[in-house]
Protein backbone atom coordinates (compact mmCIF):
# COMPACT_ATOMS: atom_id res chain seq x y z
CA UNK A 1 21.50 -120.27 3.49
CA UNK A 2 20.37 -118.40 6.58
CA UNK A 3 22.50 -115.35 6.55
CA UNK A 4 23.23 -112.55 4.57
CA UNK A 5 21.69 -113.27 1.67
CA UNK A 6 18.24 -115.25 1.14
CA UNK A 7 16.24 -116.32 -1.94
CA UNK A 8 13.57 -113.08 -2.03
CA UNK A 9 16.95 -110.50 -1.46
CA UNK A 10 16.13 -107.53 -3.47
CA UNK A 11 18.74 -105.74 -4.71
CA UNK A 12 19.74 -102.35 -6.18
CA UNK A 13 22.29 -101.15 -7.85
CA UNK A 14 24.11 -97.57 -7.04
CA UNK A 15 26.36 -96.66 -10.61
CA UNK A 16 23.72 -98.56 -12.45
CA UNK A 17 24.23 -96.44 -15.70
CA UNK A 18 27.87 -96.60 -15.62
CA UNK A 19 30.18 -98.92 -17.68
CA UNK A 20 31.14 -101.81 -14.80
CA UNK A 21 27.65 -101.34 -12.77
CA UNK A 22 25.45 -101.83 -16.46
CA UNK A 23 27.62 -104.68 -16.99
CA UNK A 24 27.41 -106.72 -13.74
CA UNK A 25 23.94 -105.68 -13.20
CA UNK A 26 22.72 -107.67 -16.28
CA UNK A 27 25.12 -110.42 -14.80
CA UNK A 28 23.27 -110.18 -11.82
CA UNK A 29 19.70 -110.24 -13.24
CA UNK A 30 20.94 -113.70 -15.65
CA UNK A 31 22.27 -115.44 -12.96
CA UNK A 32 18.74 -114.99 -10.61
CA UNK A 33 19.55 -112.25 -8.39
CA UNK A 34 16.09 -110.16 -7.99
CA UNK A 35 17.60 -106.86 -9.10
CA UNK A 36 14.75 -104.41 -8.68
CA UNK A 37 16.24 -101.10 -8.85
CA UNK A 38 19.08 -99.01 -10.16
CA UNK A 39 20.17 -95.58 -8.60
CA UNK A 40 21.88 -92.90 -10.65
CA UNK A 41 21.12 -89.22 -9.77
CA UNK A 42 19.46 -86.89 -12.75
CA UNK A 43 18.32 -91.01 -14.51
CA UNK A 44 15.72 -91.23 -11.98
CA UNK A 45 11.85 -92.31 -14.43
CA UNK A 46 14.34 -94.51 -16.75
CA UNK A 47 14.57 -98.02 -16.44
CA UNK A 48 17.94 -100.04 -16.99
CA UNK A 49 17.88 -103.10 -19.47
CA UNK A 50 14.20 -101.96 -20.18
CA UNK A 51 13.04 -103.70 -17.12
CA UNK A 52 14.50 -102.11 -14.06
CA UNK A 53 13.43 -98.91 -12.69
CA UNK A 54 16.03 -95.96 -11.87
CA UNK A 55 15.76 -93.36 -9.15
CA UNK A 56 17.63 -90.23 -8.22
CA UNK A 57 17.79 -91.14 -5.24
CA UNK A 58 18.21 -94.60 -2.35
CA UNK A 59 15.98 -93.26 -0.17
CA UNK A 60 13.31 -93.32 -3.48
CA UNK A 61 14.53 -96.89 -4.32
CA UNK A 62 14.10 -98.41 -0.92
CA UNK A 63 10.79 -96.69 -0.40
CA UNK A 64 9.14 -97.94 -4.30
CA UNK A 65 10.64 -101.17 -4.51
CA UNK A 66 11.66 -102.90 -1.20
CA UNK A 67 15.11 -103.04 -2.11
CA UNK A 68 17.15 -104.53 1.14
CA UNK A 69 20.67 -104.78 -0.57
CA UNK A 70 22.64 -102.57 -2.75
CA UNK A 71 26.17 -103.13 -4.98
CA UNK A 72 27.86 -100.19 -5.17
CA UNK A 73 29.28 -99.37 -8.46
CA UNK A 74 29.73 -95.68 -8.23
CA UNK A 75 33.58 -93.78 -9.14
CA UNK A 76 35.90 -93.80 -6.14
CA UNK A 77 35.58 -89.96 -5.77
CA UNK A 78 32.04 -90.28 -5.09
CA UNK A 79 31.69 -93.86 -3.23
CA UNK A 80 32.13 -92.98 0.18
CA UNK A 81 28.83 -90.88 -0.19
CA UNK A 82 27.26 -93.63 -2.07
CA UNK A 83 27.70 -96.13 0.62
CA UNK A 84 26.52 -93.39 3.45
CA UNK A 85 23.49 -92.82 1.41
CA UNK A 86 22.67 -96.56 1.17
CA UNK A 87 23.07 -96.95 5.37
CA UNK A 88 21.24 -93.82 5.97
CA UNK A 89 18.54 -95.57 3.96
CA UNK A 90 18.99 -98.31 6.69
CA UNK A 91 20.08 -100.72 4.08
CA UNK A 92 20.67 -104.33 6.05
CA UNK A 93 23.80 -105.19 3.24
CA UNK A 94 25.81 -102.38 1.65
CA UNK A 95 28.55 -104.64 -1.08
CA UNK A 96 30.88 -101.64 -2.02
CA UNK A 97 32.65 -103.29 -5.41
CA UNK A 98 34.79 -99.68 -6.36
CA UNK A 99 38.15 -100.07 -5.79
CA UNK A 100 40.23 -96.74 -5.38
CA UNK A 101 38.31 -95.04 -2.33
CA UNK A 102 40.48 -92.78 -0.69
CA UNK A 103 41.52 -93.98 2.93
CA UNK A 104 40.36 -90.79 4.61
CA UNK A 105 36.89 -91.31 2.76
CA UNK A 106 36.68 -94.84 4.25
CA UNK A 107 37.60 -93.37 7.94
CA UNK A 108 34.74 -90.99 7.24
CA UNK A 109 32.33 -93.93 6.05
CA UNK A 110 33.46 -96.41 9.39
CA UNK A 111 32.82 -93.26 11.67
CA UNK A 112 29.32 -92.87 9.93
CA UNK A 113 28.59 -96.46 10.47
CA UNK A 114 28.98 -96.45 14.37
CA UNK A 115 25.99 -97.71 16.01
CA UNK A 116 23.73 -98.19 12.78
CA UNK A 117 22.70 -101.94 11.79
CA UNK A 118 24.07 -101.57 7.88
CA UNK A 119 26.68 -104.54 6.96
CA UNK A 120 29.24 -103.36 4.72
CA UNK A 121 31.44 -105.99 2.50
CA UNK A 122 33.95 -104.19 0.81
CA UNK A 123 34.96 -101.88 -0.65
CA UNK A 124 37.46 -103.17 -3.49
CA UNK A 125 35.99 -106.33 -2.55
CA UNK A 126 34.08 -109.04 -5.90
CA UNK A 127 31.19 -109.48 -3.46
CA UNK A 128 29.04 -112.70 -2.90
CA UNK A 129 27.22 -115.05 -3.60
CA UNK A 130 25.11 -117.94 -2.67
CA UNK A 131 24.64 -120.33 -5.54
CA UNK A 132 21.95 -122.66 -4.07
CA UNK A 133 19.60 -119.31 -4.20
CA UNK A 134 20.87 -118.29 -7.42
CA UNK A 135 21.91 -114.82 -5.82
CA UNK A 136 24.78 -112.95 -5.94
CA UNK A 137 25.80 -109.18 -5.43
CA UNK A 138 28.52 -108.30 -7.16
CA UNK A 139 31.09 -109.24 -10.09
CA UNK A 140 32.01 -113.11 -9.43
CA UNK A 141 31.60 -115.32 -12.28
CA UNK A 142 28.38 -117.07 -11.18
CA UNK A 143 29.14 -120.23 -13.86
CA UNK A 144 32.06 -121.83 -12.13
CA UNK A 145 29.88 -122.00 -8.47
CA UNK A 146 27.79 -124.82 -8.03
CA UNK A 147 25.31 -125.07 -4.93
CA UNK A 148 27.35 -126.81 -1.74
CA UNK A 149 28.64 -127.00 1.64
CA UNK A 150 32.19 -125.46 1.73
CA UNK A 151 31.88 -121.80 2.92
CA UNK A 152 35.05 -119.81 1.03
CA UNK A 153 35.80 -116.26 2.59
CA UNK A 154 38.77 -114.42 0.87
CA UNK A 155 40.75 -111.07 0.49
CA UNK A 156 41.23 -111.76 -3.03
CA UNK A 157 38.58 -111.68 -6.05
CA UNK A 158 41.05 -113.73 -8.54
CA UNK A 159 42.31 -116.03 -5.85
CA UNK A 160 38.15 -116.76 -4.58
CA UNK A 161 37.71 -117.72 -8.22
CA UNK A 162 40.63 -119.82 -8.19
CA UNK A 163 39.57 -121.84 -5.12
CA UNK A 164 36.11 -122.23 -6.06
CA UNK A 165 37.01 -123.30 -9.22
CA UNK A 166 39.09 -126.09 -8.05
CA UNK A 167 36.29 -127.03 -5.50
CA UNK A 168 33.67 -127.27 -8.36
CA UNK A 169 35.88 -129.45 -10.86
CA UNK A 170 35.71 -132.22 -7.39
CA UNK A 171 32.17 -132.24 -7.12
CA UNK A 172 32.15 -129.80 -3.96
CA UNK A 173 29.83 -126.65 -4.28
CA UNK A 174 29.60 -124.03 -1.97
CA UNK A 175 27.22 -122.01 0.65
CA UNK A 176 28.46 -119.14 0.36
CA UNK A 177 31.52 -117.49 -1.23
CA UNK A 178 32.52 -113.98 0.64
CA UNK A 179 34.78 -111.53 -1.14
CA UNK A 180 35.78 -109.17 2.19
CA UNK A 181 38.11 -107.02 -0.14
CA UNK A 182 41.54 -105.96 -0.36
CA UNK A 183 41.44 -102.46 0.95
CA UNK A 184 43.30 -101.00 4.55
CA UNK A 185 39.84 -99.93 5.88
CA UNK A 186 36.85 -102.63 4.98
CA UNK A 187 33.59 -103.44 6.83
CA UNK A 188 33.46 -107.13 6.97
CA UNK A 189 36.05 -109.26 8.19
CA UNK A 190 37.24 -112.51 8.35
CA UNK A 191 35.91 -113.39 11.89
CA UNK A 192 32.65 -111.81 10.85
CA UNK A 193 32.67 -114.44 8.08
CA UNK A 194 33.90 -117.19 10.50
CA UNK A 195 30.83 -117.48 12.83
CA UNK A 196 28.43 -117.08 10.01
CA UNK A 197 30.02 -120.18 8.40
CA UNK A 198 30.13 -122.02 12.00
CA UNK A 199 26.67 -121.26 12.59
CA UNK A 200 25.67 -122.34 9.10
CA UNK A 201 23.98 -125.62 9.22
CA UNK A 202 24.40 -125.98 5.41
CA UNK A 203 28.44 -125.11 5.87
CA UNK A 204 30.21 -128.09 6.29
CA UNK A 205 34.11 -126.92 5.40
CA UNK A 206 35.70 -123.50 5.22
CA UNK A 207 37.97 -122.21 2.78
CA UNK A 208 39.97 -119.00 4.07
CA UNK A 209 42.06 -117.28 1.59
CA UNK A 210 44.47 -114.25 2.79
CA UNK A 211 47.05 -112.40 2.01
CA UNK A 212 50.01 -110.23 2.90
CA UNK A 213 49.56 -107.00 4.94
CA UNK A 214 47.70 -106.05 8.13
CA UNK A 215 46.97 -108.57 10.86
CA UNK A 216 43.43 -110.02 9.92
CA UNK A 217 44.78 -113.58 8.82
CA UNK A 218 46.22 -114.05 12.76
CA UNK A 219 42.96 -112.57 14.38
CA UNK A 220 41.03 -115.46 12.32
CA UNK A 221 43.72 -118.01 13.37
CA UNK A 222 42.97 -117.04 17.27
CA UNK A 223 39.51 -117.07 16.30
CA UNK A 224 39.56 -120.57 14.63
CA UNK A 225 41.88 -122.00 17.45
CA UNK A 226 39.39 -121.34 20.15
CA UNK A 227 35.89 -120.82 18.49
CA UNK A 228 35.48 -122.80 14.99
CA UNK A 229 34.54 -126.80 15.40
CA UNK A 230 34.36 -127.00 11.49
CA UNK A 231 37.10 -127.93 9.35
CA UNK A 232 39.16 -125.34 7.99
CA UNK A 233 41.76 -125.08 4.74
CA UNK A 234 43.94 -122.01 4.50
CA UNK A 235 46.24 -120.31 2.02
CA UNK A 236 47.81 -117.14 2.12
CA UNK A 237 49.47 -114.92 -1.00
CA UNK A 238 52.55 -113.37 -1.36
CA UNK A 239 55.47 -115.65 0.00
CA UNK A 240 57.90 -113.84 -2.13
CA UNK A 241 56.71 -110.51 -1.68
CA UNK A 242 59.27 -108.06 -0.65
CA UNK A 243 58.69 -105.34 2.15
CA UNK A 244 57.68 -102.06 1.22
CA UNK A 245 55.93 -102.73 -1.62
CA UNK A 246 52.28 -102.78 -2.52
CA UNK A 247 51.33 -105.77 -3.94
CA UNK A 248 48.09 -105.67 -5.95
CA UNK A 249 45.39 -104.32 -3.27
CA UNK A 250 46.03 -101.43 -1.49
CA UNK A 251 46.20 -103.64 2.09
CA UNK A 252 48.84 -105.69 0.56
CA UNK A 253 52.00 -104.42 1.81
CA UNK A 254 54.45 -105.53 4.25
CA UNK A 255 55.51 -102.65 6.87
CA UNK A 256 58.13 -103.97 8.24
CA UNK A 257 58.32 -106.82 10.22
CA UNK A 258 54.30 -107.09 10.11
CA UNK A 259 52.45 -108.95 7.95
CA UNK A 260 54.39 -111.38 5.65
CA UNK A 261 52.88 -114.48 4.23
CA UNK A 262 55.53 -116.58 6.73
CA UNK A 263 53.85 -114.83 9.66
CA UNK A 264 50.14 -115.26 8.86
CA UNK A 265 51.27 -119.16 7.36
CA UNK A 266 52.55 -119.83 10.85
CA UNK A 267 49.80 -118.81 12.71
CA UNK A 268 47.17 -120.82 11.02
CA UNK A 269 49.05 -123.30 11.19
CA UNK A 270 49.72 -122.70 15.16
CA UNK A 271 45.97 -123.08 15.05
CA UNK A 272 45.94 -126.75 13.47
CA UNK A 273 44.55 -125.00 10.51
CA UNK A 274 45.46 -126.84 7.21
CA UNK A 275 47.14 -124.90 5.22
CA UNK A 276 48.07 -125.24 1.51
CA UNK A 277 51.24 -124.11 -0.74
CA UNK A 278 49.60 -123.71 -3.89
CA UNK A 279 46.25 -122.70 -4.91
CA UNK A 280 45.98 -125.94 -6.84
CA UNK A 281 45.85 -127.90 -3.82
CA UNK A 282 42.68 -126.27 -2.44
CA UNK A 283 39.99 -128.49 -3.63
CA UNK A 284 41.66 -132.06 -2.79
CA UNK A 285 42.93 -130.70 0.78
CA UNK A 286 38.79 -129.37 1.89
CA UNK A 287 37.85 -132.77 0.12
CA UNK A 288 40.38 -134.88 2.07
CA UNK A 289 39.17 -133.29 5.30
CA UNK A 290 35.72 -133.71 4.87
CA UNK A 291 36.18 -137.10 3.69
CA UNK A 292 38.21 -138.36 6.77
CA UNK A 293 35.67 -136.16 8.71
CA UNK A 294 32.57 -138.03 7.12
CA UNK A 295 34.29 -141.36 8.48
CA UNK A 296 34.98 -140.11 11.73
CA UNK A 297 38.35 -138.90 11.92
């Protein structure tokens, strides 16, 4: 995998002390990923699962250990700072995993960002992972991946599971799975995932998982129609959603006329993009396609 995340990443966590960043940070450091610091401020001289050195501070973490990645576990009150003080430490990947940031914060944070060469995924977002390199930032269950060629980008933590899951039972393992997040304001988006995965020579298929709300899933069609020459299976949540109402992320709501599942189903498929009913059908339809593609169709 040559992007985003490599074999020697070192990560830290921000919120290491915390109930959910204590608990995916030891999932981290079992599945491979070289966790090499933990940042909670007033902790700094203690070490987290008696191996993993805290600091007060990112600046201190970056400078002792050579940390180039960092989860962000910290309360949504407080997060918007967190990931400021991670790209002011020029931190290359900044995975913000709290969900509940305050829109206003995340204006703040994308205002911040301008110019600077941090990469945010998230926030509200599982993260990712790579499981040929045995790394992964983030909360996704690193036991039902397997090491592939089907690059999966999502809005949805549950649904990514979901896919990869069925990909796995078939025998396909992945590159990459990319949890952008399900928030109104994000870094990462799907295009930004799109010609990672086309310039991936170990991506073969991509799996592109939306949802309702917002206009990201027809920017990535457009993209896909006149940029992508890799095979691509779609599937969008929330056909029966009604307007007006929120559905599970905080991006997931249908204003108006804009941004129902029918919409966003209509222009993949406008795009020649495969798209599937039911999350079920995930794995066979990416196997299918590379099948007929591996005999030439």
């Amino acid at each position: 995998m040559a992007f985003w995340l490599e074999k020697e990443t070192r990560v830290l966590v921000q919120g290491i002390t915390g109930g959910a960043g204590s608990f995916h940070a030891r999932g981290m450091l079992e599945y491979g990923t070289k966790l090499v610091a933990g940042v909670t401020p007033g902790k700094g001289g203690q070490k987290f699962n008696g191996v993993v050195p805290i600091f007060d501070t990112v600046e201190q973490a970056v400078r002792e250990t050579g940390a180039n990645a960092t989860a962000v576990f910290v309360p949504p009150a407080f997060a918007a700072d967190s990931i400021m003080e991670a790209v002011d430490a020029n931190l290359p990947l900044v995975v913000a995993i709290t969900e509940g940031i305050p829109i206003l914060d995340m204006v703040r944070v994308k205002q911040f960002m301008q110019g600077r060469s941090s990469r945010l995924l998230g926030p509200n977002c599982p993260g990712l992972i790579a499981p040929g390199l045995q790394c992964k930032i983030g909360i996704m269950p690193g036991f039902i991946h397997r090491p592939g060629r089907v690059g999966v980008v999502s809005r949805s933590g549950t649904l990514t599971y979901e896919a990869v899951y069925r990909l796995t039972e078939l025998g396909l393992g992945q590159s990459m799975a990319i949890g952008l997040g399900g928030d109104p304001i994000n870094g990462t988006d799907f295009i930004d995932a799109l010609e990672a995965f086309e310039a991936d020579e170990e991506t073969d298929a991509i799996l592109l998982l939306g949802e309702i709300g917002g206009n990201a899933e027809e920017e990535a069609a457009e993209h896909i129609r006149t940029r992508c020459t890799k095979p691509v299976v779609g599937f969008i949540a929330g056909m029966s959603a009604p307007p007006g109402k929120r559905m599970g992320h905080a991006g997931a709501i249908i204003s108006g006329s804009q941004g129902t599942a029918a919409e966003k189903v209509a222009a993949l498929k406008r795009a020649n993009i495969e798209v599937v009913d039911s999350p079920m059908e995930l794995g066979s339809v990416v196997k299918k396609l590379l099948d007929k593609r591996a005999q030439g169709g």
